[in-house]
Protein backbone atom coordinates (compact mmCIF):
# COMPACT_ATOMS: atom_id res chain seq x y z
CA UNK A 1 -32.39 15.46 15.98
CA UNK A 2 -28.88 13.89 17.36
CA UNK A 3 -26.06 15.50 16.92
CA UNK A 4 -23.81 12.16 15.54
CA UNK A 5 -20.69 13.61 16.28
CA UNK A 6 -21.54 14.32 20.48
CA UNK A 7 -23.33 10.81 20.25
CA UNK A 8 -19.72 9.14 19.32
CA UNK A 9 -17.82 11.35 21.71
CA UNK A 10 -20.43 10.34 24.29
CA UNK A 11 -20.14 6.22 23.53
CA UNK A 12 -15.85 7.11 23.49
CA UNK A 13 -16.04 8.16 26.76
CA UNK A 14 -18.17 5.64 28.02
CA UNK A 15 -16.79 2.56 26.08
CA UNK A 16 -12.99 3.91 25.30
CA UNK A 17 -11.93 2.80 22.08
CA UNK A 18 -12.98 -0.66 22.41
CA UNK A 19 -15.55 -2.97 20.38
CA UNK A 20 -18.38 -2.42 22.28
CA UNK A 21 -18.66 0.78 21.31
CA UNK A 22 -19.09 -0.67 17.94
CA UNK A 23 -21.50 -2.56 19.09
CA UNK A 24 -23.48 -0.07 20.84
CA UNK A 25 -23.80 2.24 18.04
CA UNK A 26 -24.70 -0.45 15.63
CA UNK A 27 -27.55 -1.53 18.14
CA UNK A 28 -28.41 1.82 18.74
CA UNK A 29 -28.47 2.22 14.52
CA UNK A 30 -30.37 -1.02 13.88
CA UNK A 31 -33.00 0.14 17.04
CA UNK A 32 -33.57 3.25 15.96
CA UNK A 33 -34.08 4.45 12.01
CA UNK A 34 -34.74 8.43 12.92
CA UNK A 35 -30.56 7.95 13.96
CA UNK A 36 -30.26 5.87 11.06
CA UNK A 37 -31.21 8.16 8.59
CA UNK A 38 -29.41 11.27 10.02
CA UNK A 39 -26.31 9.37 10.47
CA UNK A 40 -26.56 8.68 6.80
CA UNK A 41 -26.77 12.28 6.10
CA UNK A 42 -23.87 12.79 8.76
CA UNK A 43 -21.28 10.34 6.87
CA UNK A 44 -22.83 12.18 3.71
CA UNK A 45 -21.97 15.81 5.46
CA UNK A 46 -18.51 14.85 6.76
CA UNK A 47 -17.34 12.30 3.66
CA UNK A 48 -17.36 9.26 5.40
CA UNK A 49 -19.27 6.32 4.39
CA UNK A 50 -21.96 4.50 6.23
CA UNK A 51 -19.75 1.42 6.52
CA UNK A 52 -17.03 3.03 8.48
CA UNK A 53 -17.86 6.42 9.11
CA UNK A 54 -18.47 6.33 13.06
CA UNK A 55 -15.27 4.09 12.79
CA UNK A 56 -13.33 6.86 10.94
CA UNK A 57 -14.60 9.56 13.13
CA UNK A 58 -13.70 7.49 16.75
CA UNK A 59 -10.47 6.58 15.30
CA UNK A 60 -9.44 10.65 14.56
CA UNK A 61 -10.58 11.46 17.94
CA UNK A 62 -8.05 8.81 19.23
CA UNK A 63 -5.10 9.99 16.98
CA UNK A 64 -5.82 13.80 17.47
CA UNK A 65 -5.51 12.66 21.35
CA UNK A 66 -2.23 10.88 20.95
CA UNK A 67 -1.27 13.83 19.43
CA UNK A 68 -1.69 16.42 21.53
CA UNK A 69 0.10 13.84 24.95
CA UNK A 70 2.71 13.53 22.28
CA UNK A 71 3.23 17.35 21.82
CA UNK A 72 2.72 17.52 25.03
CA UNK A 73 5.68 15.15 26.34
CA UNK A 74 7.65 16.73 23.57
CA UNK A 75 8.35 20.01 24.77
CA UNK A 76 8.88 18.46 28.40
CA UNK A 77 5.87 18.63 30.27
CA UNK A 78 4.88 15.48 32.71
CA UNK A 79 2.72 14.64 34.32
């Protein structure tokens, strides 16, 4: 069983925020219908839906991010 969420973080870090990791994880969902069906039941789990949901989910990684840099540079801190 894949864990969906470490599989996004995993294609984020390889692909940044870009369209091929859109791409990839639509290949890798079109490929492969064991990850198909338990990201289905992911997007179920979390509230997303199927459409978007890995969208959603890269796209609250990214803003959580921004963030914390813009906490960060808030109280002072560079780097």
């Amino acid at each position: 069983m894949n864990d969906i969420s470490d599989l996004l973080r995993e294609l984020l870090d390889r692909y940044s925020n870009t369209g091929e990791l859109d791409r990839e994880f639509r290949r890798m969902l079109r490929d492969d219908p064991n990850l198909r069906d338990e990201y289905e039941v992911w997007c179920d789990d979390h509230g997303y839906k199927t459409s978007t949901g890995f969208r959603d989910f890269i796209d609250e990684i990214v803003e959580s991010q921004d963030s914390f840099w813009d906490t960060y540079h808030e109280f002072g801190y560079n780097i």
